[in-house]
PDB file of N, CA and C in Angstrom:
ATOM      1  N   UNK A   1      34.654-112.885 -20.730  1.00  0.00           N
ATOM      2  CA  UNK A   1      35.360-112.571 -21.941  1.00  0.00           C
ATOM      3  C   UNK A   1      36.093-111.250 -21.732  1.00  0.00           C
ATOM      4  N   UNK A   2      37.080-111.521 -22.012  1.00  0.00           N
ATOM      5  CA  UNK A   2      38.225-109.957 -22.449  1.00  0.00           C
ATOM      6  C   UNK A   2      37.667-109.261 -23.506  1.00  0.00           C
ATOM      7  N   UNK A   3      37.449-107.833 -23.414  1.00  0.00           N
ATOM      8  CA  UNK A   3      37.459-106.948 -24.890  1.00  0.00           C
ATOM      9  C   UNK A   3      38.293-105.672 -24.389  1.00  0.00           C
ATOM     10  N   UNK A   4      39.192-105.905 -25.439  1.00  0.00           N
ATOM     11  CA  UNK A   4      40.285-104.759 -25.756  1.00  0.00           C
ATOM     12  C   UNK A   4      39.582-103.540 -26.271  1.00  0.00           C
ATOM     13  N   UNK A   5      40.204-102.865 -26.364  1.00  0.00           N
ATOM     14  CA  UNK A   5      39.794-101.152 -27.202  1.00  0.00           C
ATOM     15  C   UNK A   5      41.011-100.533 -27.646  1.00  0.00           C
ATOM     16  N   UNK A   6      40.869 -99.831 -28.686  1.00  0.00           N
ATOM     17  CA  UNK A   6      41.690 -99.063 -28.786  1.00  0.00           C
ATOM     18  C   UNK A   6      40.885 -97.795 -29.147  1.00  0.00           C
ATOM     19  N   UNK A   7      41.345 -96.176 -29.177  1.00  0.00           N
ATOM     20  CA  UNK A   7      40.514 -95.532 -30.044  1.00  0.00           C
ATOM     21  C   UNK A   7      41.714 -94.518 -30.571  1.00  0.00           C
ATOM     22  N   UNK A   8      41.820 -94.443 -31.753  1.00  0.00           N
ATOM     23  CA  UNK A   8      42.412 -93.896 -33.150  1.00  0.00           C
ATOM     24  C   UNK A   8      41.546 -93.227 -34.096  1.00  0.00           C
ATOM     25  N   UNK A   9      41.998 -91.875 -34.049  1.00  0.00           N
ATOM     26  CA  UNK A   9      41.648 -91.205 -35.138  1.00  0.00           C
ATOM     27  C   UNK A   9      39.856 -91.248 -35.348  1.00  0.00           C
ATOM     28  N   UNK A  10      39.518 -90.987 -34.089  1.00  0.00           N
ATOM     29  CA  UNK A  10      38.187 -91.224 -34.087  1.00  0.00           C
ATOM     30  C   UNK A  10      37.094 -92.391 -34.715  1.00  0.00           C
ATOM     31  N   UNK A  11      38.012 -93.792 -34.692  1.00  0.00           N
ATOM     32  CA  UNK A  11      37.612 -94.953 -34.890  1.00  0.00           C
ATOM     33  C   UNK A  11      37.695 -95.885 -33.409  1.00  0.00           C
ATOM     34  N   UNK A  12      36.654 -96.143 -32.607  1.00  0.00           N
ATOM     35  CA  UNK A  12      36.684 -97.040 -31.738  1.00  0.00           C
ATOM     36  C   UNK A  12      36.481 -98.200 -31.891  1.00  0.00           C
ATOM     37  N   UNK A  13      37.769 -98.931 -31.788  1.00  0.00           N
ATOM     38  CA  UNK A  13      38.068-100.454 -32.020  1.00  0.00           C
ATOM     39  C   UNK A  13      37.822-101.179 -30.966  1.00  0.00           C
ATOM     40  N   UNK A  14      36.814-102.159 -30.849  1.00  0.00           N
ATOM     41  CA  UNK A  14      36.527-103.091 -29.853  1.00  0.00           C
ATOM     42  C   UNK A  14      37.022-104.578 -30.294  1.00  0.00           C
ATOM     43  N   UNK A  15      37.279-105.065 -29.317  1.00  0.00           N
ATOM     44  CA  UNK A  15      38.183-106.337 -29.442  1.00  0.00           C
ATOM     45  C   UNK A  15      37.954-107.614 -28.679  1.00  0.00           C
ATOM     46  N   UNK A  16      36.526-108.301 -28.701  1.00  0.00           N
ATOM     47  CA  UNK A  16      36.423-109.256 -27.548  1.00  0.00           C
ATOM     48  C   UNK A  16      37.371-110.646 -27.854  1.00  0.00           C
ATOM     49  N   UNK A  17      37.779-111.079 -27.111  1.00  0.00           N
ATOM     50  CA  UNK A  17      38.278-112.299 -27.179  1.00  0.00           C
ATOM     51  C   UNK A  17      37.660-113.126 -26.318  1.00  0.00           C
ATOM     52  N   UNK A  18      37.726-114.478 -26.900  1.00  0.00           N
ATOM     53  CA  UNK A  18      36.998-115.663 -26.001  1.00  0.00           C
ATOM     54  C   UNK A  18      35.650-115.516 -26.528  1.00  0.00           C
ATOM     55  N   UNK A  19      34.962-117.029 -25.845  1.00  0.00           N
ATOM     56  CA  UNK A  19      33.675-117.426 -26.307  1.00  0.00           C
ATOM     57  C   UNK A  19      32.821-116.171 -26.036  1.00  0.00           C
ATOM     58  N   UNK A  20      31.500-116.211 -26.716  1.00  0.00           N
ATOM     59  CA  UNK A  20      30.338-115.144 -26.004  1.00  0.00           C
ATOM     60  C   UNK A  20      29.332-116.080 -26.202  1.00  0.00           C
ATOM     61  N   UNK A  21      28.844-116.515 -25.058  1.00  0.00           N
ATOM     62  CA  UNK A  21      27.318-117.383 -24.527  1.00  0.00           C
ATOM     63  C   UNK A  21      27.164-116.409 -23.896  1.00  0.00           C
ATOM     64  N   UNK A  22      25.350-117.031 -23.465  1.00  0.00           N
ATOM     65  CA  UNK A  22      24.350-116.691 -22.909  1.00  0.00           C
ATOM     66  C   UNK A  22      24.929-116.173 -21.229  1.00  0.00           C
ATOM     67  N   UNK A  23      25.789-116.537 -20.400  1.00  0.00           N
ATOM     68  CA  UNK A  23      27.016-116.560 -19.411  1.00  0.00           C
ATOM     69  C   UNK A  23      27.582-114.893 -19.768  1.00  0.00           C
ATOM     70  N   UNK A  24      28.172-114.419 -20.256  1.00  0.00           N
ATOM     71  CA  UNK A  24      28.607-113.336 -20.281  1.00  0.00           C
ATOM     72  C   UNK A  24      27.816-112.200 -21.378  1.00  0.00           C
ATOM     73  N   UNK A  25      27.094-112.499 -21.881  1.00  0.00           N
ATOM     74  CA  UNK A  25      26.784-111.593 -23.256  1.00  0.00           C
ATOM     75  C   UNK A  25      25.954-110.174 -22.790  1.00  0.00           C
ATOM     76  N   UNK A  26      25.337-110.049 -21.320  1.00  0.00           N
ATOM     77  CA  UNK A  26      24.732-109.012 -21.147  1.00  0.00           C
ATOM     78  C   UNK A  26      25.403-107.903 -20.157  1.00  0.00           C
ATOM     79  N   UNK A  27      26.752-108.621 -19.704  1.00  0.00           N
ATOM     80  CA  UNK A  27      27.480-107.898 -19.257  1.00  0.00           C
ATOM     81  C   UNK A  27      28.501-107.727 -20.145  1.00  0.00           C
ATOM     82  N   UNK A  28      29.096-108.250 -21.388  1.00  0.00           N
ATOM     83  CA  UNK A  28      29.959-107.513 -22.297  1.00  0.00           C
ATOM     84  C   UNK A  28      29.370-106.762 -23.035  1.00  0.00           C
ATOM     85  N   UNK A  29      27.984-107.171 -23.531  1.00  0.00           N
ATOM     86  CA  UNK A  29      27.159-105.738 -24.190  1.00  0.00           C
ATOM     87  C   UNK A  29      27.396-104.603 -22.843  1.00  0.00           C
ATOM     88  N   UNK A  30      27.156-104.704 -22.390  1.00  0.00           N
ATOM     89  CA  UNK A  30      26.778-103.214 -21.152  1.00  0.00           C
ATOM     90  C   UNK A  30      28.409-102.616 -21.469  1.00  0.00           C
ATOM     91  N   UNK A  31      29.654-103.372 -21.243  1.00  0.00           N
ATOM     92  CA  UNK A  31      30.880-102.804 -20.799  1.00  0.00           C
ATOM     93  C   UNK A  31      31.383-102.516 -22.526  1.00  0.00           C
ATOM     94  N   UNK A  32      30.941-102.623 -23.388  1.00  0.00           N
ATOM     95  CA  UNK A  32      31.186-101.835 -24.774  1.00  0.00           C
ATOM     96  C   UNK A  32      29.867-100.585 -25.050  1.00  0.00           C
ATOM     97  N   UNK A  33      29.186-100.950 -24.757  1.00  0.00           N
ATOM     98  CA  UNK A  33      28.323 -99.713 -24.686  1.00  0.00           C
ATOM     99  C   UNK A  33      28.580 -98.569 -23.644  1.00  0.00           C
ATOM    100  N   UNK A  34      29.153 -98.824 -22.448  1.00  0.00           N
ATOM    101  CA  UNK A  34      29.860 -97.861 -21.564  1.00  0.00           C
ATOM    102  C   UNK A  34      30.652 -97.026 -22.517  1.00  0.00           C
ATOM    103  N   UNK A  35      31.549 -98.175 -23.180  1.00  0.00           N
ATOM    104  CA  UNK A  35      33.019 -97.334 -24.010  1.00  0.00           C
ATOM    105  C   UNK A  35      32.411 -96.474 -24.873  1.00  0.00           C
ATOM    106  N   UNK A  36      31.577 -96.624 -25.576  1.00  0.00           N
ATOM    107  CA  UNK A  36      30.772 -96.259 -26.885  1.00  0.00           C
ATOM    108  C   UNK A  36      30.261 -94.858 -26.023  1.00  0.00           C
ATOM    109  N   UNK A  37      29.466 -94.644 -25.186  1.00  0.00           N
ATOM    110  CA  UNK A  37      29.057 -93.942 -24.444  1.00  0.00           C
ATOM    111  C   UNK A  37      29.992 -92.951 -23.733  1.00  0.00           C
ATOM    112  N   UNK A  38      31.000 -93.425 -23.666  1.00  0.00           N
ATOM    113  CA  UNK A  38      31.630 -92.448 -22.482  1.00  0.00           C
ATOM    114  C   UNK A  38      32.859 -91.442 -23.427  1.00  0.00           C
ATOM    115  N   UNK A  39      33.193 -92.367 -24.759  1.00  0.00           N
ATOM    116  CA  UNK A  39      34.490 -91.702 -25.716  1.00  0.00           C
ATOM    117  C   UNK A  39      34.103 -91.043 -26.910  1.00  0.00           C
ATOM    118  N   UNK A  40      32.101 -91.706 -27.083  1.00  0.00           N
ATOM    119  CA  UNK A  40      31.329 -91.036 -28.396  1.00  0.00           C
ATOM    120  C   UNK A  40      32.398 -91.109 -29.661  1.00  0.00           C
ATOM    121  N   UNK A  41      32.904 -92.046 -30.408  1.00  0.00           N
ATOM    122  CA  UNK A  41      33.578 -92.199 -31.686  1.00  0.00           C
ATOM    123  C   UNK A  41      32.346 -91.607 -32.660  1.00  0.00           C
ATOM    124  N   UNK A  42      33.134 -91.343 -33.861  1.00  0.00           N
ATOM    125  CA  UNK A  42      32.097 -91.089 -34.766  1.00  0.00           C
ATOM    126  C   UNK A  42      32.262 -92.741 -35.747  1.00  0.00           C
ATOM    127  N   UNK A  43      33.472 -93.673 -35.299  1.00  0.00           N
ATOM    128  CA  UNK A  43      33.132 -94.685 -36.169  1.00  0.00           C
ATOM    129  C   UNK A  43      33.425 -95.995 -35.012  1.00  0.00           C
ATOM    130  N   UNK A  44      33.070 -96.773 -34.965  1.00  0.00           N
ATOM    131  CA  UNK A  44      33.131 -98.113 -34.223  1.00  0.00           C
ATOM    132  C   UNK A  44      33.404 -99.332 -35.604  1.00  0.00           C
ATOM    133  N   UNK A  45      34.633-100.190 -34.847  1.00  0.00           N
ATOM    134  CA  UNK A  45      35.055-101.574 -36.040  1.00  0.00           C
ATOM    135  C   UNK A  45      34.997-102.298 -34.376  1.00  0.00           C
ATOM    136  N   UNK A  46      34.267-103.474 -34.921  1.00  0.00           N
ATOM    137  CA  UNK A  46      33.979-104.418 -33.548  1.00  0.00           C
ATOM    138  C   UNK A  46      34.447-105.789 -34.637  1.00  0.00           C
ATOM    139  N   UNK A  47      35.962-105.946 -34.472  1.00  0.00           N
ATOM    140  CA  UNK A  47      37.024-106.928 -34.902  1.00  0.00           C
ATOM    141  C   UNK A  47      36.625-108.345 -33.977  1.00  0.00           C
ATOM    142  N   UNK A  48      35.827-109.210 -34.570  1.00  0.00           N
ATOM    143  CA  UNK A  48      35.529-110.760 -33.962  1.00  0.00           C
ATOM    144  C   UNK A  48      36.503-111.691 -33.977  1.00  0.00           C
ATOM    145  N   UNK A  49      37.434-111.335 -34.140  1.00  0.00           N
ATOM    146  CA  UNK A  49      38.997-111.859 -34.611  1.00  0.00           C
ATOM    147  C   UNK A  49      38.899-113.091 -33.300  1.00  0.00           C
ATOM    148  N   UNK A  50      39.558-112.855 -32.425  1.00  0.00           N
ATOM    149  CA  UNK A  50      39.543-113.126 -31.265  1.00  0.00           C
ATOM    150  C   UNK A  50      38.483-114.069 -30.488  1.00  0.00           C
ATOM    151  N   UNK A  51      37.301-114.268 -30.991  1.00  0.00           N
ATOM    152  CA  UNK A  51      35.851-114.645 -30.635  1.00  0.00           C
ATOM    153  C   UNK A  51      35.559-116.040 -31.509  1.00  0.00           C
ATOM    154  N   UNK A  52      36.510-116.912 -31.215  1.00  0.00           N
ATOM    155  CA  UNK A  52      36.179-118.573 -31.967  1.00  0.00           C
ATOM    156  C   UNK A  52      34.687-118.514 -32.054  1.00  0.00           C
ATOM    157  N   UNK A  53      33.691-118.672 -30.689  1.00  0.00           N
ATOM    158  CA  UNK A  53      32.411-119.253 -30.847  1.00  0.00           C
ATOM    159  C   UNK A  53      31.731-118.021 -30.137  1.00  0.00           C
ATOM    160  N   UNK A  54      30.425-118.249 -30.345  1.00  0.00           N
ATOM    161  CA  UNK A  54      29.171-117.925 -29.824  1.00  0.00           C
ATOM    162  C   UNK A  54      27.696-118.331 -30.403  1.00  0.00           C
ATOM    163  N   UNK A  55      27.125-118.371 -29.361  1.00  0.00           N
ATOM    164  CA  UNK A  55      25.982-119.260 -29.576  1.00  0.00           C
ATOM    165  C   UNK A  55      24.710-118.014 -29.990  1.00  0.00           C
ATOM    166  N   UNK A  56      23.424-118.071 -29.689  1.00  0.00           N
ATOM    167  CA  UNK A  56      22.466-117.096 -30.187  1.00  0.00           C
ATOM    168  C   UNK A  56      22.824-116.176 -29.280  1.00  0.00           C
ATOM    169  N   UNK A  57      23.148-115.681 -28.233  1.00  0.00           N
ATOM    170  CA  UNK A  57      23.365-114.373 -27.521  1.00  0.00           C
ATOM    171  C   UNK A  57      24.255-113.641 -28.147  1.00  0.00           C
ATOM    172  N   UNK A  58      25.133-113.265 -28.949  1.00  0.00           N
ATOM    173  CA  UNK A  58      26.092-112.957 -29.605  1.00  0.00           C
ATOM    174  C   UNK A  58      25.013-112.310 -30.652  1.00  0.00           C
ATOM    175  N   UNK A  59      24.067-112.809 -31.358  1.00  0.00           N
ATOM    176  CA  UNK A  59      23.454-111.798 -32.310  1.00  0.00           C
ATOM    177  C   UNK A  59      22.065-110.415 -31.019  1.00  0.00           C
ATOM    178  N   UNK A  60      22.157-110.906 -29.968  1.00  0.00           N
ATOM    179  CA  UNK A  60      21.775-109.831 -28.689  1.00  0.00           C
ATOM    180  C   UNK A  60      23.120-108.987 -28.686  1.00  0.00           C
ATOM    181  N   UNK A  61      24.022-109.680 -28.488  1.00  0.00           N
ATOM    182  CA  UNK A  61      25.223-108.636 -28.448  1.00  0.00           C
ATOM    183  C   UNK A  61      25.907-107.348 -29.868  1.00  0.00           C
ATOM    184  N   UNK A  62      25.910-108.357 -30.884  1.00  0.00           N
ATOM    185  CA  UNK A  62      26.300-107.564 -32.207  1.00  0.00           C
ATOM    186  C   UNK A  62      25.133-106.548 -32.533  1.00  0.00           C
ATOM    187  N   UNK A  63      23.777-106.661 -32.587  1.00  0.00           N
ATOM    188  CA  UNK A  63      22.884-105.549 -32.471  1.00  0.00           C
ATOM    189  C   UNK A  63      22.469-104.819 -31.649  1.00  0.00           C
ATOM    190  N   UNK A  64      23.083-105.141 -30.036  1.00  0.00           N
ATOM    191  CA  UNK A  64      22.203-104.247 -28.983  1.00  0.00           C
ATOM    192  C   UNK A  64      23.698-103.526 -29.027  1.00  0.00           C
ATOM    193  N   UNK A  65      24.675-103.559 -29.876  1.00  0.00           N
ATOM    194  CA  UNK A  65      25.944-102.684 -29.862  1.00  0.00           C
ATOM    195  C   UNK A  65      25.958-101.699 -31.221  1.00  0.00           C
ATOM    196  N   UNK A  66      25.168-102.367 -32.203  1.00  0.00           N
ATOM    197  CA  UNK A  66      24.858-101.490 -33.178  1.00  0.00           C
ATOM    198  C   UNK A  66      24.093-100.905 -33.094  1.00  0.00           C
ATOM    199  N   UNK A  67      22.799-100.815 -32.124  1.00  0.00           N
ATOM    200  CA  UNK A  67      21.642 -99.839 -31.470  1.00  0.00           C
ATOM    201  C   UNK A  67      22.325 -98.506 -30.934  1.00  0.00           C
ATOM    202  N   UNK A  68      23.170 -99.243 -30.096  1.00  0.00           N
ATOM    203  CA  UNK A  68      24.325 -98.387 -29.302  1.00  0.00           C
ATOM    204  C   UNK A  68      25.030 -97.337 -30.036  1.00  0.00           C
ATOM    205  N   UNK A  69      25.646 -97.423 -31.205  1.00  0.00           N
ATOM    206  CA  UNK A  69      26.329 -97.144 -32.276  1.00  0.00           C
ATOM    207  C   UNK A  69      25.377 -96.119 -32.823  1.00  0.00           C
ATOM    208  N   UNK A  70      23.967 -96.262 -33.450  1.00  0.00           N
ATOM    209  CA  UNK A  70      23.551 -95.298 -34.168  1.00  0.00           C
ATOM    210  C   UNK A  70      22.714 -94.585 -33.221  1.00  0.00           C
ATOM    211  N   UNK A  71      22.529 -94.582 -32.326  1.00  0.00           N
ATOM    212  CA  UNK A  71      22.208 -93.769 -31.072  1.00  0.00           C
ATOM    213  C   UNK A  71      23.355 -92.737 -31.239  1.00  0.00           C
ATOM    214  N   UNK A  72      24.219 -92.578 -30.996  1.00  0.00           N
ATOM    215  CA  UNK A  72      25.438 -91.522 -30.651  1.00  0.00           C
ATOM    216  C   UNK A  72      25.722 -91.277 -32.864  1.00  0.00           C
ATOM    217  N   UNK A  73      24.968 -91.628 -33.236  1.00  0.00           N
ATOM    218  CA  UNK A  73      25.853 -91.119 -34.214  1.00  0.00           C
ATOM    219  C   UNK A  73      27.040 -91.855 -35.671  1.00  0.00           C
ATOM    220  N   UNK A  74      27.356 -92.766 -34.403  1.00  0.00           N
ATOM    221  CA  UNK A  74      28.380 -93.728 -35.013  1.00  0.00           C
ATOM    222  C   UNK A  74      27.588 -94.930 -36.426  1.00  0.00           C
ATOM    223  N   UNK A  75      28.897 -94.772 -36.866  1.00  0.00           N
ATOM    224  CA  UNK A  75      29.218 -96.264 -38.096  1.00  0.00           C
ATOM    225  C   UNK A  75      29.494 -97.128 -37.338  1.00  0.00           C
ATOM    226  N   UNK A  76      29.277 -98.538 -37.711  1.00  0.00           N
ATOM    227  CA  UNK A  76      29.706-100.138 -36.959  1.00  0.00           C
ATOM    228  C   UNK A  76      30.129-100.766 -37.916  1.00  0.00           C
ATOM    229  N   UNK A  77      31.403-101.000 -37.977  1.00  0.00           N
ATOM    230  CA  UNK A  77      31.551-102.129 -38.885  1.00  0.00           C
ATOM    231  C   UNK A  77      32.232-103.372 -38.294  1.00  0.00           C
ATOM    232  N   UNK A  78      31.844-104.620 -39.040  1.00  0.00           N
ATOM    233  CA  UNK A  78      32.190-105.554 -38.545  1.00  0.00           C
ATOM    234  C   UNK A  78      33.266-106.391 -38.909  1.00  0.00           C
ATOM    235  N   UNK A  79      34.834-107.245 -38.278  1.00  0.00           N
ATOM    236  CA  UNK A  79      35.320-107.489 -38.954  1.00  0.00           C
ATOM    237  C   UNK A  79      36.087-108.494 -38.441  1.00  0.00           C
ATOM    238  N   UNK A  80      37.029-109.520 -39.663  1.00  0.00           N
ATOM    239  CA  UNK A  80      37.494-110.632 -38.784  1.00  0.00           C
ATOM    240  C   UNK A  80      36.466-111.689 -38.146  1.00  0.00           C
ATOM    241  N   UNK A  81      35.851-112.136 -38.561  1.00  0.00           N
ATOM    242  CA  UNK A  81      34.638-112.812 -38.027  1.00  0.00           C
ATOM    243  C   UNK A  81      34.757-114.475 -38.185  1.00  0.00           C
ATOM    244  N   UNK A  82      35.204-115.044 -37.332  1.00  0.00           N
ATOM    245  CA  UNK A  82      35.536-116.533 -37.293  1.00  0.00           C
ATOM    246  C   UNK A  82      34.232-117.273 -37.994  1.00  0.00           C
ATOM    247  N   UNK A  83      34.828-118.595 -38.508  1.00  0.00           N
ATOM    248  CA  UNK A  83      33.191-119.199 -39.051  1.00  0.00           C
ATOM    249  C   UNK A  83      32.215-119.485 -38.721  1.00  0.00           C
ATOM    250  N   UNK A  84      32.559-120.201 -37.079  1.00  0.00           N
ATOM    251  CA  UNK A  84      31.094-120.336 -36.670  1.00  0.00           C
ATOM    252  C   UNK A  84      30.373-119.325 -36.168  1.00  0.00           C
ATOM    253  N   UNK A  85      31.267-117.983 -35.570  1.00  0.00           N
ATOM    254  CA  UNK A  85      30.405-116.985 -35.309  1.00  0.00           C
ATOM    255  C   UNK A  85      29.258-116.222 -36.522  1.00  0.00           C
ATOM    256  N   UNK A  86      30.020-116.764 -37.864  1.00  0.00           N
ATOM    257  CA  UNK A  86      29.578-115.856 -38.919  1.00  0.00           C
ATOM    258  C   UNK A  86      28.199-117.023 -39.347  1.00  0.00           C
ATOM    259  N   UNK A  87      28.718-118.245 -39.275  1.00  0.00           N
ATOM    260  CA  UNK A  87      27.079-118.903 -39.411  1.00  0.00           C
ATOM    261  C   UNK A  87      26.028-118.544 -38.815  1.00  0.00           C
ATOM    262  N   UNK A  88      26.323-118.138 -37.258  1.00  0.00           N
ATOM    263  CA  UNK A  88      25.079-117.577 -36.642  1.00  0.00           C
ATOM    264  C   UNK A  88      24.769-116.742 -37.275  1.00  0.00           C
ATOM    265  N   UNK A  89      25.821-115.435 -36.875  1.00  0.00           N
ATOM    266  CA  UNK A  89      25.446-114.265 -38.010  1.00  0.00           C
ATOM    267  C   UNK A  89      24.095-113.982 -38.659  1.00  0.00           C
ATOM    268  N   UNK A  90      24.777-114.891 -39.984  1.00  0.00           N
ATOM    269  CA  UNK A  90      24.128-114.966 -41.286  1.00  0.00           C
ATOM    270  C   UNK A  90      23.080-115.725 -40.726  1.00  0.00           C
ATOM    271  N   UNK A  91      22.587-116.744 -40.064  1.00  0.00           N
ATOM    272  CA  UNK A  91      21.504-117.516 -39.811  1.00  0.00           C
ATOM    273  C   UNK A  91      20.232-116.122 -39.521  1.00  0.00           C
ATOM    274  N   UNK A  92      20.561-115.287 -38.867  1.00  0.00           N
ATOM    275  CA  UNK A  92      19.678-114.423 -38.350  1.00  0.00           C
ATOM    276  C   UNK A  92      19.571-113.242 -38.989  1.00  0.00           C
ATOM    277  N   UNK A  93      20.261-113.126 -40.003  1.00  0.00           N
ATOM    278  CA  UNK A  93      20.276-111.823 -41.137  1.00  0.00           C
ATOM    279  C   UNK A  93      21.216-110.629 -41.206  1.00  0.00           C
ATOM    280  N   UNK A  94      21.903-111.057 -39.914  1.00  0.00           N
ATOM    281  CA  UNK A  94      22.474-109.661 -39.297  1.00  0.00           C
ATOM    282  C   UNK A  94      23.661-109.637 -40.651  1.00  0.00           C
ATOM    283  N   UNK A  95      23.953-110.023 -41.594  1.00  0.00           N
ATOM    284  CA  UNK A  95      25.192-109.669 -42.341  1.00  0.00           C
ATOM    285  C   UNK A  95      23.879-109.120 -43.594  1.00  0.00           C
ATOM    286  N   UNK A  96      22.889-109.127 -43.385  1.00  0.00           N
ATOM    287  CA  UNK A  96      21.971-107.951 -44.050  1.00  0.00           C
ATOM    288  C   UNK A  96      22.024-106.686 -43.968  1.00  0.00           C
ATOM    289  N   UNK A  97      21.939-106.757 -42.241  1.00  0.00           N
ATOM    290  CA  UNK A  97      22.174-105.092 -41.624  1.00  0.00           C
ATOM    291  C   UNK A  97      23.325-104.053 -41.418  1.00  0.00           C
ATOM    292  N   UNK A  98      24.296-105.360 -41.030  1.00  0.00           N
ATOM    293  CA  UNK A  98      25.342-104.412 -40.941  1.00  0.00           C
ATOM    294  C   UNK A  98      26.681-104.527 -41.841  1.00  0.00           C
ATOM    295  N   UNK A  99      27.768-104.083 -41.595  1.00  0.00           N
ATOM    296  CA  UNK A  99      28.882-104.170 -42.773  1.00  0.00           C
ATOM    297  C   UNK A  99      29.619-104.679 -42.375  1.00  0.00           C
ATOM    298  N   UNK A 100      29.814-105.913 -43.138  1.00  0.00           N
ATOM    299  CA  UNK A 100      31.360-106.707 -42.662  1.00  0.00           C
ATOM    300  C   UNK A 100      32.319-107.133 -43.423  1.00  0.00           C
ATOM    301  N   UNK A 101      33.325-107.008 -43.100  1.00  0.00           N
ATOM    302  CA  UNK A 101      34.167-106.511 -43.812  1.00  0.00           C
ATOM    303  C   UNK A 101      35.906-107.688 -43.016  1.00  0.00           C
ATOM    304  N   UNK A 102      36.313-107.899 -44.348  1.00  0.00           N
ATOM    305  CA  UNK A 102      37.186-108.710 -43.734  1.00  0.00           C
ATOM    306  C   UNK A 102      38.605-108.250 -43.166  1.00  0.00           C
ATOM    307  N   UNK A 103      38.859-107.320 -43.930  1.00  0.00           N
ATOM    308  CA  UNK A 103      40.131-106.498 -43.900  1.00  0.00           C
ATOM    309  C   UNK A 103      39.774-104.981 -43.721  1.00  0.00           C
ATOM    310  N   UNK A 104      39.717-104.349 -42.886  1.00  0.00           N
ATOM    311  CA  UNK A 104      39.700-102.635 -42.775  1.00  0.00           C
ATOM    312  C   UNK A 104      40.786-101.817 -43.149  1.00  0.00           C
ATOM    313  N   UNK A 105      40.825-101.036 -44.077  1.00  0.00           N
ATOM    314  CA  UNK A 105      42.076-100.359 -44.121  1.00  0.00           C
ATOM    315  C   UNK A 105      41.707 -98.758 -44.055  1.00  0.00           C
ATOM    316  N   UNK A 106      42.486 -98.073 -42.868  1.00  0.00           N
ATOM    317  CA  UNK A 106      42.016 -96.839 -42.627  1.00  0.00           C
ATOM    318  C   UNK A 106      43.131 -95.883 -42.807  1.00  0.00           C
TER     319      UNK A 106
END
């Protein structure tokens, strides 16, 4: 999977595109937690725009990146979230924990 970045105004925007299975999910967690790690934002938006599917590794990925996140400090918000990614989601609670949000306006 591709993930873009941008970082603005001390908001680090992550951007994966393409599926996230069990196949890539512990090496795209590692290579957004690098970014997170190496640029320290005080806010992170991890935009699922881009991310049609993912299966249960994807809720390993969306929380071992929000671990990541309040370690350094940072906000996570979540956004753009296709449907079937958001069924998992919600299947596992994670739209309990964290903030998602459909439209960000900064």
């Amino acid at each position: 999977m591709k993930i873009n970045y941008t970082l603005a105004d001390g908001l680090l925007t992550l951007s994966p595109e393409g599926e996230l299975d069990h196949h890539c999910a512990m090496t795209d967690l590692a290579r957004m937690k690098e970014l997170l790690e190496r640029l320290l934002p005080p806010g992170v938006l991890l935009d699922l725009g881009g991310m049609p599917f993912t299966d249960s590794s994807g809720i390993a990925v969306v929380m071992g990146l929000y671990r990541a996140a309040q370690a350094i400090g940072a906000a996570l918000t979540v956004t753009h979230v296709q449907p079937q990614p958001m069924k998992v989601l919600r299947a596992a609670g994670v739209d309990r924990i964290l903030t998602f949000r459909e439209e960000v306006h900064i």
